[in-house]
Protein backbone atom coordinates (compact mmCIF):
# COMPACT_ATOMS: atom_id res chain seq x y z
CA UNK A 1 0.00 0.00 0.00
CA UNK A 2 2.92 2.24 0.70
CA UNK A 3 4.01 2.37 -2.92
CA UNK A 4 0.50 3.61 -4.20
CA UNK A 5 -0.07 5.78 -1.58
CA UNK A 6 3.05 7.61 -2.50
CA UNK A 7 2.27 6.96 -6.49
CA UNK A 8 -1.12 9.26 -5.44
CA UNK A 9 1.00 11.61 -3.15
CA UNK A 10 2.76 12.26 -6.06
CA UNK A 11 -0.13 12.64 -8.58
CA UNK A 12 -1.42 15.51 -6.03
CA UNK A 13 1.49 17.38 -5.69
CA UNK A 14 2.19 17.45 -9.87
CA UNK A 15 -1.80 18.39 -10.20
CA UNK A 16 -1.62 20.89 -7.48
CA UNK A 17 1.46 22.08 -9.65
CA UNK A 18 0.53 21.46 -13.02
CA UNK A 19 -2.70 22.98 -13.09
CA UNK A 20 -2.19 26.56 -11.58
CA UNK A 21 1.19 26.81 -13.96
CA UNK A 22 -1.39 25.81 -16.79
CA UNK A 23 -3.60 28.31 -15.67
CA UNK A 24 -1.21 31.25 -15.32
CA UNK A 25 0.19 30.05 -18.91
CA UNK A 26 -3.04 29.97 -20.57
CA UNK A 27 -3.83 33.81 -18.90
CA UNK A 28 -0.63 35.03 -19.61
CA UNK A 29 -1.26 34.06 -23.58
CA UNK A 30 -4.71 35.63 -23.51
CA UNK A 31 -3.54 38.53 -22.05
CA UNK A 32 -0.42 38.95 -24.22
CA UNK A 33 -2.67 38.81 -27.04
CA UNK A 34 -5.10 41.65 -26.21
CA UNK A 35 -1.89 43.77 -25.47
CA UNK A 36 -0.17 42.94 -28.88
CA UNK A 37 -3.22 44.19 -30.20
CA UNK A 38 -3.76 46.84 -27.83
CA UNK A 39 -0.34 48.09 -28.76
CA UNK A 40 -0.26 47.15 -32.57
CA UNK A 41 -3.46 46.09 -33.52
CA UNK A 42 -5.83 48.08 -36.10
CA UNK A 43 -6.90 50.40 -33.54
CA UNK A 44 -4.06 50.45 -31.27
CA UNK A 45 -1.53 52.98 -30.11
CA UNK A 46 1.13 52.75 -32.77
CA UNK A 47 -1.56 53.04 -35.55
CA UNK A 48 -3.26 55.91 -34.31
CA UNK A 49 0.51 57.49 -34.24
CA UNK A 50 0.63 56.56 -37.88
CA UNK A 51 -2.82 58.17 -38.44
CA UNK A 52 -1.51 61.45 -36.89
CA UNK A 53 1.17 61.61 -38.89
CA UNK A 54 -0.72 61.05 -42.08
CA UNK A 55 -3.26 63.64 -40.65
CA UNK A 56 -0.29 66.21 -40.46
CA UNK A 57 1.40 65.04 -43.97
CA UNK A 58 -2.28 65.74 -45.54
CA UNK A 59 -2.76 69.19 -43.94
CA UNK A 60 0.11 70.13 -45.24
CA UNK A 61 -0.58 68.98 -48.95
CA UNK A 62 -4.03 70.63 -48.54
CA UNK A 63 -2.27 74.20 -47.28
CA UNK A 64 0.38 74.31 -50.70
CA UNK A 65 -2.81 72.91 -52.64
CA UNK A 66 -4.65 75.91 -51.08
CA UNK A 67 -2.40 78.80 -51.74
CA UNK A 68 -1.61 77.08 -55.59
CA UNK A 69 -5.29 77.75 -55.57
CA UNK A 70 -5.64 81.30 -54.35
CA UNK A 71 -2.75 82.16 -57.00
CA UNK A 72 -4.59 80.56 -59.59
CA UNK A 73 -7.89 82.64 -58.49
CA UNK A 74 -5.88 86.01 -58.51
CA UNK A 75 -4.59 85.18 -62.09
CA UNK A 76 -8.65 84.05 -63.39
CA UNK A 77 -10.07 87.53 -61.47
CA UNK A 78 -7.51 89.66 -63.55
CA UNK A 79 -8.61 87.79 -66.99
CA UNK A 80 -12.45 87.57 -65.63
CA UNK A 81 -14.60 91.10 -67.03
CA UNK A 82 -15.39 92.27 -70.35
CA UNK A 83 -12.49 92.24 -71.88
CA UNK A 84 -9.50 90.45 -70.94
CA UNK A 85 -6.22 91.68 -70.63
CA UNK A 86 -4.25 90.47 -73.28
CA UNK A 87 -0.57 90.97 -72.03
CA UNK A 88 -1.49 88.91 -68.50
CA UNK A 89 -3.54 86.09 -70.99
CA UNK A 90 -0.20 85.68 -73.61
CA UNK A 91 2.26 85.58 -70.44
CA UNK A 92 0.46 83.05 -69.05
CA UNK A 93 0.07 80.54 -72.59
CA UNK A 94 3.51 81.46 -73.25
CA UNK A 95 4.91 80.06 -70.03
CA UNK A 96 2.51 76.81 -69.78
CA UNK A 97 3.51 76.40 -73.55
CA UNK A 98 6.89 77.12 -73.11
CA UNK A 99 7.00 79.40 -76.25
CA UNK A 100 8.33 82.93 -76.80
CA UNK A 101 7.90 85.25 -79.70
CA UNK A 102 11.00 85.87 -81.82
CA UNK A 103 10.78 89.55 -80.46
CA UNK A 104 11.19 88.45 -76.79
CA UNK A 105 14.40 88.53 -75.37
CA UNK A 106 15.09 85.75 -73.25
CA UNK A 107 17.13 85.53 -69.95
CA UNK A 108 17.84 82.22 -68.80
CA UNK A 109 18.23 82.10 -64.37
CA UNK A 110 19.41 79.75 -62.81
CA UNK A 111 16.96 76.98 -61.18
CA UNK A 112 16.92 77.32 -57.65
CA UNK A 113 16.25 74.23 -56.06
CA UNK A 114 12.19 73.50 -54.60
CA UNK A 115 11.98 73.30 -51.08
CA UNK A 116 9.59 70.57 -49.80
């Protein structure tokens, strides 16, 4: 009888082991997986970080896009009326076009270099 009782001894002491270590294990996996997510997930911290920066990067595109606009509005309200003003309307199709008149005398500056 000795030899079983201390077969069962043993059998409690490895449950009474085994099965909180299972339990912490098994807790510790489901709670490392809510705080990956938490941390990296779809909605989590280092997305909404990403989000905020493509917030700024956007806001920015949308101020340049804004004043290319107002310049673009000053230059149609000077050609807008009864009659347009012809030197302001062949400046600007000979700079989109690229052309001059063989009249013109050109000057050719240096490029300086666009900020962005």
């Amino acid at each position: 009888m000795s030899g079983d009782h201390k077969a069962m001894v043993t059998r409690r002491r490895v449950r009474a082991v085994l099965y909180p270590l299972c339990l912490y294990c098994v807790s510790g996996a489901v709670a490392g997986y809510f705080i990956w997510h938490a941390v990296n997930g779809e909605r989590g911290l280092k997305t909404k970080d990403q989000y905020e920066q493509r917030i700024a990067q956007l806001r920015e595109e949308l101020r340049g896009l804004q004043q290319e606009r107002s310049v673009w509005s000053r230059k149609i309200a000077l050609m807008r009326g009864q009659t347009i003003d012809r030197d302001i309307l062949e400046d600007e199709v000979r700079s989109l076009l690229g052309r001059v008149d063989r009249n013109d005398l050109v000057i050719m500056l240096p490029s300086r270099p666009q900020a962005h």
